[in-house]
Every structure is written in structure tokens, then in C-alpha cells.
N, C-alpha and C. Protein backbone atom coordinates (compact mmCIF):
# COMPACT_ATOMS: atom_id res chain seq x y z
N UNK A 1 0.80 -1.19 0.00
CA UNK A 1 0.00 0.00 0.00
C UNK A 1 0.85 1.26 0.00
N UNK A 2 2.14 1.24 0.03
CA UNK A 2 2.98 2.06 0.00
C UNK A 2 4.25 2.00 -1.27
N UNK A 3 4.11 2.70 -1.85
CA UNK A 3 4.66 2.97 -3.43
C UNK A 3 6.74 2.84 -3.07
N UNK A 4 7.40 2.14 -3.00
CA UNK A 4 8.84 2.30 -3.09
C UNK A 4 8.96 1.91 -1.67
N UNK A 5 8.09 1.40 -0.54
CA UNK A 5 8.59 1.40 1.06
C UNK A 5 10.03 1.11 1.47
N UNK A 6 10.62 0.17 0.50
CA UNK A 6 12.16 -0.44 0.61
C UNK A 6 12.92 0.58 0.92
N UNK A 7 12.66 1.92 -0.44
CA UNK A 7 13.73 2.58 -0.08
C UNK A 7 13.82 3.52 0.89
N UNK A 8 12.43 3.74 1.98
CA UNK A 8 13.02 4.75 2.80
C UNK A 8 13.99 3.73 3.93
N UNK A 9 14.38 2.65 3.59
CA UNK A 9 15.27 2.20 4.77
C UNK A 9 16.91 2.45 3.89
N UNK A 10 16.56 2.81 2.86
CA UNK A 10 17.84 2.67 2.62
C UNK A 10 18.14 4.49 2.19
N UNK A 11 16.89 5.38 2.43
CA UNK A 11 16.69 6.92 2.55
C UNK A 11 16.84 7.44 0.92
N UNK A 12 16.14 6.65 0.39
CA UNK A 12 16.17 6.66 -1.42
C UNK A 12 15.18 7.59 -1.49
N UNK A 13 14.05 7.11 -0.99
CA UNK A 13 12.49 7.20 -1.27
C UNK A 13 12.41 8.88 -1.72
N UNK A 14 13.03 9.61 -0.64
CA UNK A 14 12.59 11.11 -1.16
C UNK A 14 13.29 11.28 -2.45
N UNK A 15 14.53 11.14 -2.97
CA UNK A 15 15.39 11.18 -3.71
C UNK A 15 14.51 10.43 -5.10
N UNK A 16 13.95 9.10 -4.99
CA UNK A 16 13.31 8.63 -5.87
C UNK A 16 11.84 9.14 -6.28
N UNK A 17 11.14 10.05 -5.72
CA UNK A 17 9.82 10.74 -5.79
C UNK A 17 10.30 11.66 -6.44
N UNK A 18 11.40 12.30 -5.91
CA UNK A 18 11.84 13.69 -7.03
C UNK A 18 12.06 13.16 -8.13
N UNK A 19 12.27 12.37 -8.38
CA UNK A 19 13.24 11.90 -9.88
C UNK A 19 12.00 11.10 -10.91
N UNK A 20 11.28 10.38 -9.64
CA UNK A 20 9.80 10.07 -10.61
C UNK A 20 8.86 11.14 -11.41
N UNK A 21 8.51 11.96 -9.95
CA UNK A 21 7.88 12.81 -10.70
C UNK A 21 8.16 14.00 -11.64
N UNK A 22 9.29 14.47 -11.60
CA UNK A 22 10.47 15.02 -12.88
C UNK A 22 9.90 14.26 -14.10
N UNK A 23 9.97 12.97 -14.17
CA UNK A 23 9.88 11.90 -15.42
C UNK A 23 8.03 12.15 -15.44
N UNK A 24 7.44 12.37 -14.70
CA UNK A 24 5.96 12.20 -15.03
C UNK A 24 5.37 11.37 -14.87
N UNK A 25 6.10 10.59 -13.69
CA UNK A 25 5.61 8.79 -13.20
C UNK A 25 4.92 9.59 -11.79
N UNK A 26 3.58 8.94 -12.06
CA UNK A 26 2.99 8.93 -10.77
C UNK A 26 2.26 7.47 -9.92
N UNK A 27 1.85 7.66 -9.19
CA UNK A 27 1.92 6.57 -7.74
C UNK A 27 0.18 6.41 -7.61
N UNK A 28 -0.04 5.57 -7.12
CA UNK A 28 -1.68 5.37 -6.70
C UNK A 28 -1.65 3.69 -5.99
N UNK A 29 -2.36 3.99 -4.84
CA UNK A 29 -2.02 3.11 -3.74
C UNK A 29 -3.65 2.95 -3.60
N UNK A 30 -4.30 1.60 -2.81
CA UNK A 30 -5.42 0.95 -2.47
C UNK A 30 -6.41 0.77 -3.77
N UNK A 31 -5.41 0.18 -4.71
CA UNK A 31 -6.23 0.08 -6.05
C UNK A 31 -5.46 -1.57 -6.71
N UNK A 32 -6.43 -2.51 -6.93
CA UNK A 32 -6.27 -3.27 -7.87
C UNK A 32 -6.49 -3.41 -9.16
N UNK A 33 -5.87 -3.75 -10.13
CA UNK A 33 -6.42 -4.23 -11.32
C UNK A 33 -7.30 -5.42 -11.47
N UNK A 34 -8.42 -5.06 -12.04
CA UNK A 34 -9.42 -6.38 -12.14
C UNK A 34 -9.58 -7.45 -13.68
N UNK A 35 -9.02 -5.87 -14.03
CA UNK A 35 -9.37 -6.33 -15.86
C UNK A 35 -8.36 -5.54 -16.62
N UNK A 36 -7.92 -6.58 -17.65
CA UNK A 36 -7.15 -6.15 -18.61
C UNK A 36 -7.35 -6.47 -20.45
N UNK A 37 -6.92 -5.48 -20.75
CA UNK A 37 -7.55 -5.39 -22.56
C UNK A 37 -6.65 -4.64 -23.69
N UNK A 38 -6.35 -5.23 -24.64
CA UNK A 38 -5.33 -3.96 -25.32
C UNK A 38 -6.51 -3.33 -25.80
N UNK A 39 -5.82 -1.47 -25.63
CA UNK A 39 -6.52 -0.31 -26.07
C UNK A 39 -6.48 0.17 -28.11
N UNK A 40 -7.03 0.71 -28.23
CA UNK A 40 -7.18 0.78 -29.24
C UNK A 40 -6.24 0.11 -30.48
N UNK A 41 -6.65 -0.04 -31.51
CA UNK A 41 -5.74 -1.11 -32.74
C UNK A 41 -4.85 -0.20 -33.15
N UNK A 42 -3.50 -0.79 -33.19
CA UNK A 42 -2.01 -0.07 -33.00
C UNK A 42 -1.71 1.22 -32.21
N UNK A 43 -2.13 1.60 -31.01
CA UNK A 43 -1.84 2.60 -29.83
C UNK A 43 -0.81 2.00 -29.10
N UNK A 44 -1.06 0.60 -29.41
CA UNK A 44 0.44 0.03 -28.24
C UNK A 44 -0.47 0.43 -26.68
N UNK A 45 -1.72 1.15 -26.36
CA UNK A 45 -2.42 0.96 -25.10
C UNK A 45 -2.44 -0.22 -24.66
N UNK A 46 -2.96 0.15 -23.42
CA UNK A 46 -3.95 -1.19 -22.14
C UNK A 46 -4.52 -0.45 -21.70
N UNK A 47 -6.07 -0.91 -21.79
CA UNK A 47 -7.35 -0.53 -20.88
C UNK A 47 -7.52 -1.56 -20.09
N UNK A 48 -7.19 -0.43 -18.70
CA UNK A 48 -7.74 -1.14 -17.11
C UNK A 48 -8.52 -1.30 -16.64
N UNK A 49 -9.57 -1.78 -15.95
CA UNK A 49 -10.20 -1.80 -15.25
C UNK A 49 -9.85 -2.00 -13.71
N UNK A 50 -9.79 -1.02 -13.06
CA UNK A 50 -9.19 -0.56 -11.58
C UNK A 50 -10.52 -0.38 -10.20
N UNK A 51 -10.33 -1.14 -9.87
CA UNK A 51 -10.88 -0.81 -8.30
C UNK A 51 -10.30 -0.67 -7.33
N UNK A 52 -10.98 0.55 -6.63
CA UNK A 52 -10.36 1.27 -5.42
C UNK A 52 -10.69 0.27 -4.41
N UNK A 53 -9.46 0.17 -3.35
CA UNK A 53 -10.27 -0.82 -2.23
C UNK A 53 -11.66 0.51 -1.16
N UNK A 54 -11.09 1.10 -0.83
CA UNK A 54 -11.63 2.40 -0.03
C UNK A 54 -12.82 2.81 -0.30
N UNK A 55 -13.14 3.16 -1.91
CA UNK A 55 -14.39 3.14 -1.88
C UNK A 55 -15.59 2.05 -2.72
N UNK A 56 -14.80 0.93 -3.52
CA UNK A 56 -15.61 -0.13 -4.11
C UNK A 56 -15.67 0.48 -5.52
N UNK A 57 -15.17 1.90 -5.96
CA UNK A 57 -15.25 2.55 -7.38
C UNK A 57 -14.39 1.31 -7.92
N UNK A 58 -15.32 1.38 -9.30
CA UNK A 58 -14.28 0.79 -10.84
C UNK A 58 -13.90 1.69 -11.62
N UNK A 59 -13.10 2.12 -11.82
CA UNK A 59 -12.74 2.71 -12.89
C UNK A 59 -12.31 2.08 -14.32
N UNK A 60 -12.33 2.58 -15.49
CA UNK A 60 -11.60 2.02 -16.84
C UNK A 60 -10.43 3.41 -16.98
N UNK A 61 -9.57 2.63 -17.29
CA UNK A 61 -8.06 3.98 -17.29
C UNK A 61 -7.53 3.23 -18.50
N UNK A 62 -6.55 4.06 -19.36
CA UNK A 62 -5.75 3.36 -20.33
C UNK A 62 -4.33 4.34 -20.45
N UNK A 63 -3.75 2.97 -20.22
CA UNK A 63 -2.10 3.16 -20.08
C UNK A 63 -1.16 3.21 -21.07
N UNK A 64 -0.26 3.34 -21.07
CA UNK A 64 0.94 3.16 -22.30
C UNK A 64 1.81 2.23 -21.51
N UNK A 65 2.27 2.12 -20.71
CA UNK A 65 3.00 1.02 -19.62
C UNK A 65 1.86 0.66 -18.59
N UNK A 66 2.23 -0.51 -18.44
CA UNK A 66 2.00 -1.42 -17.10
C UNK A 66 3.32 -1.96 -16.94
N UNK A 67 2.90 -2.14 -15.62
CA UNK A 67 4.32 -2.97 -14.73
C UNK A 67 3.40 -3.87 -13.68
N UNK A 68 4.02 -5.12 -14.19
CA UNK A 68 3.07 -6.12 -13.63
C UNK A 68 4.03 -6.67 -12.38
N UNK A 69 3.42 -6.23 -10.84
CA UNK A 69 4.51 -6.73 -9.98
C UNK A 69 3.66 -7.56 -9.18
N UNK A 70 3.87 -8.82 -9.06
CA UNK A 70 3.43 -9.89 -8.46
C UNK A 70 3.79 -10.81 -7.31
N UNK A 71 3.40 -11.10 -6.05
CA UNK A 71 4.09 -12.16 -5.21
C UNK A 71 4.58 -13.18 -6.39
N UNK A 72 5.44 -14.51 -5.83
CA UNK A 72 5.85 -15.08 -6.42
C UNK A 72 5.56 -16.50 -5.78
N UNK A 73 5.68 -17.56 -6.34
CA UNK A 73 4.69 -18.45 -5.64
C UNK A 73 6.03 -19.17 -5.05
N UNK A 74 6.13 -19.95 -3.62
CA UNK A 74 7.38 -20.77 -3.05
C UNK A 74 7.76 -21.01 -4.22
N UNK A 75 8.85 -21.72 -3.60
CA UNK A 75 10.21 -23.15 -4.04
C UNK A 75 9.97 -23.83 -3.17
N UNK A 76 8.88 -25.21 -2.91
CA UNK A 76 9.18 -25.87 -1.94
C UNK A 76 8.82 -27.35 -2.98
N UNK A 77 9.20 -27.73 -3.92
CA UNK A 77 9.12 -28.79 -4.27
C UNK A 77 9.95 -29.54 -3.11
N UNK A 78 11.13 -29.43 -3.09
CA UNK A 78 12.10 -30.10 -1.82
C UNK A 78 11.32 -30.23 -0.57
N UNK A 79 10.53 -29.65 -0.54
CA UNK A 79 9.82 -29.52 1.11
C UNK A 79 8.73 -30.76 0.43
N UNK A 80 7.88 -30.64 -0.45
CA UNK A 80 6.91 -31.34 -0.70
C UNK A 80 8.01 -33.15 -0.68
N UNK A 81 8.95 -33.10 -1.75
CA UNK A 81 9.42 -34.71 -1.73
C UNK A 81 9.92 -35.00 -0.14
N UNK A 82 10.14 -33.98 0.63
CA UNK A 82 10.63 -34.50 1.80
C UNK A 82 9.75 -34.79 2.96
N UNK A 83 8.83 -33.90 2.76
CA UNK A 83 7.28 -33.53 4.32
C UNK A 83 7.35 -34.89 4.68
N UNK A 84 7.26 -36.13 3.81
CA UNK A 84 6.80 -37.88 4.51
C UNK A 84 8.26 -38.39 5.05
N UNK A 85 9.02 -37.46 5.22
CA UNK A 85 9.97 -39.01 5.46
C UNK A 85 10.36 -38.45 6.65
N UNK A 86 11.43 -39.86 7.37
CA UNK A 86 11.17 -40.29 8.94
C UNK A 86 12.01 -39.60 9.69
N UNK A 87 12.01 -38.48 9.33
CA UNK A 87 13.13 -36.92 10.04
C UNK A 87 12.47 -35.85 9.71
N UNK A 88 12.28 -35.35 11.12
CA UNK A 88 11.77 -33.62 11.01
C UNK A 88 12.31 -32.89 9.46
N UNK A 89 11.28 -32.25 9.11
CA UNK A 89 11.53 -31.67 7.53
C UNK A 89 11.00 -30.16 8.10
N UNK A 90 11.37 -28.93 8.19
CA UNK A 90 11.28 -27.40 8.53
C UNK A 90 11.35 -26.73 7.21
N UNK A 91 10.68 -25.73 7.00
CA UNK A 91 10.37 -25.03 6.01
C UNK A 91 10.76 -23.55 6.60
N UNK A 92 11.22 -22.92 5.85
CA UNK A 92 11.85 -21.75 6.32
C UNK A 92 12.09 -20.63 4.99
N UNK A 93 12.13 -19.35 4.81
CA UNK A 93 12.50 -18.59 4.00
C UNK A 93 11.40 -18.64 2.77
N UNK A 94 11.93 -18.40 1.82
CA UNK A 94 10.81 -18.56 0.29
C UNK A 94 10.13 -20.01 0.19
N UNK A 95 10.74 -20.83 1.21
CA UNK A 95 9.82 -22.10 0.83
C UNK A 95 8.40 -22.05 0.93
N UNK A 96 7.99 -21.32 1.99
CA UNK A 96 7.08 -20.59 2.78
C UNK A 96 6.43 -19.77 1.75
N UNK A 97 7.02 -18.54 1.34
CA UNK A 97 6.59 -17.77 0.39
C UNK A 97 7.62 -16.68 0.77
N UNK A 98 7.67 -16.27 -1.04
CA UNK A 98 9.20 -15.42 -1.17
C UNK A 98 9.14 -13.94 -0.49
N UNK A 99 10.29 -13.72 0.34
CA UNK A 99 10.38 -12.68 0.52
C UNK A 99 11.80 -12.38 1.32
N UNK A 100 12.29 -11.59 2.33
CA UNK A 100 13.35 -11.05 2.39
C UNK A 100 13.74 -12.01 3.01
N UNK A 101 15.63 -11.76 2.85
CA UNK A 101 16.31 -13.18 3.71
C UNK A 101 16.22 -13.22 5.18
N UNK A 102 15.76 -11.85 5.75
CA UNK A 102 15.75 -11.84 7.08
C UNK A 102 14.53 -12.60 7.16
N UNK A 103 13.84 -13.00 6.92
CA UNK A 103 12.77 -14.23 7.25
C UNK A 103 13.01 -15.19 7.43
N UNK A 104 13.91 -15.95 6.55
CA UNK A 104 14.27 -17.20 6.09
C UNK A 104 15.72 -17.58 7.28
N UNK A 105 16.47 -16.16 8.00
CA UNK A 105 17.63 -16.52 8.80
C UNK A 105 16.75 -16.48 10.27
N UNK A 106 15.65 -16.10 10.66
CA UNK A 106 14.94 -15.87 11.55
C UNK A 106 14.37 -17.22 11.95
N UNK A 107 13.55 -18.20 10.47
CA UNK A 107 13.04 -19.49 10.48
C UNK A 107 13.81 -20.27 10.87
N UNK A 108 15.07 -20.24 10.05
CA UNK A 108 16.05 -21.17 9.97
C UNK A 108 16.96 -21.23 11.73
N UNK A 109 16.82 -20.40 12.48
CA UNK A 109 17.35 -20.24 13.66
C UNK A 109 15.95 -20.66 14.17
N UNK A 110 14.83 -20.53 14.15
CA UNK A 110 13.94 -21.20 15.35
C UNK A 110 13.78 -22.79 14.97
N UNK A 111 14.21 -22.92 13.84
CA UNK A 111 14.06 -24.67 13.73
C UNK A 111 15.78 -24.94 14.32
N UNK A 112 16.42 -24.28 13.75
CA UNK A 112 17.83 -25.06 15.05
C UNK A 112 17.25 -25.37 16.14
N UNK A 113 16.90 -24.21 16.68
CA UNK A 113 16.55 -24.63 18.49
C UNK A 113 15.44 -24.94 18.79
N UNK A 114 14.64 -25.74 17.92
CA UNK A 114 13.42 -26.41 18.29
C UNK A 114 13.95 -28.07 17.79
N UNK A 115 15.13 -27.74 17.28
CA UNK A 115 15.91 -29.29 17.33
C UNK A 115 16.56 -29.83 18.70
């Protein structure tokens, strides 16, 4: 719900808003895409269909870029061939579902000491 959050830990964020909006990139937060369509024949568009979470509005908008940013689904095939067999099997980090390594060194230390 927050547009760039990473970088205010690394103190980008103001630095990167100036430089977006210079370029004419703007931000919009509590909105999903529901629907997608190419816009008119050779515009190179996409017509959206956008709903606000906040107020239940749909909107139709049409873009020249999208940027499609998505969770990413685990890596736990290894977890799946292993879950049956006759030794504790722990799941830890992206197996779980992907995200920063401080998760995965956090997991990986409470299954040590729950060994």
C-alpha cells in the first residue's frame, strides 16, 4: 500500500519521488487491477479496469505502460518430496513464500533450536 517502502530504509524514497515525478511517473495506492484489454488497434495501449479498495469505485483507465509486480509463488518442491519421510523436515524462508532473507535466517534459527 505504500509505493517504493524499501527505499526509505535505505533513505532513497525522497530522492526517488523527485526523480519520478520530474519523469511524469505517478503513484496510486489501495487500487487493484481487475481487468485487462489492449486499447485501441495499433496505440500500443492497455485498458484497465481498476478498483479502489476504499471506496468499491471501478474505474476504466488506459495506459501506455503497465508494470506487472506480483508475489511469487514458493520453491518448496524439496519440502513437498521430503514432508513424509522419517526426520523432522522445517520449512523456512521462500519455501514458505518469497520474501526477504531476514525471514528465512529468523526461520532457519527457530528450527535449530526447536531441534
Amino acid at each position: 500500500m505504500v509505493v517504493g517502502q524499501d527505499l526509505g530504509v535505505t533513505l532513497d524514497l525522497e530522492t526517488y519521488s523527485v526523480r519520478a515525478h520530474g519523469k511524469g511517473i505517478g503513484h496510486a495506492t489501495d487500487q487493484v487491477v481487475t481487468g485487462a484489454r489492449p486499447g485501441p488497434e495499433g496505440s500500443g495501449a492497455v485498458e484497465l479496469d481498476i478498483l479502489t479498495h476504499t471506496t468499491g469505485e471501478v474505474a476504466q483507465e488506459r495506459y501506455d505502460w503497465v508494470v506487472c509486480a506480483l508475489h511469487q509463488t514458493p520453491e518448496d518442491a524439496l519440502w513437498h518430496a521430503l514432508k513424509d519421510a522419517p526426520f523432522p523436515v522445517h520449512r523456512a524462508g521462500d519455501c514458505l513464500t518469497p520474501r526477504r532473507a531476514h525471514a528465512a535466517v529468523v526461520e532457519g534459527h527457530r528450527a535449530g533450536v526447536a531441534l
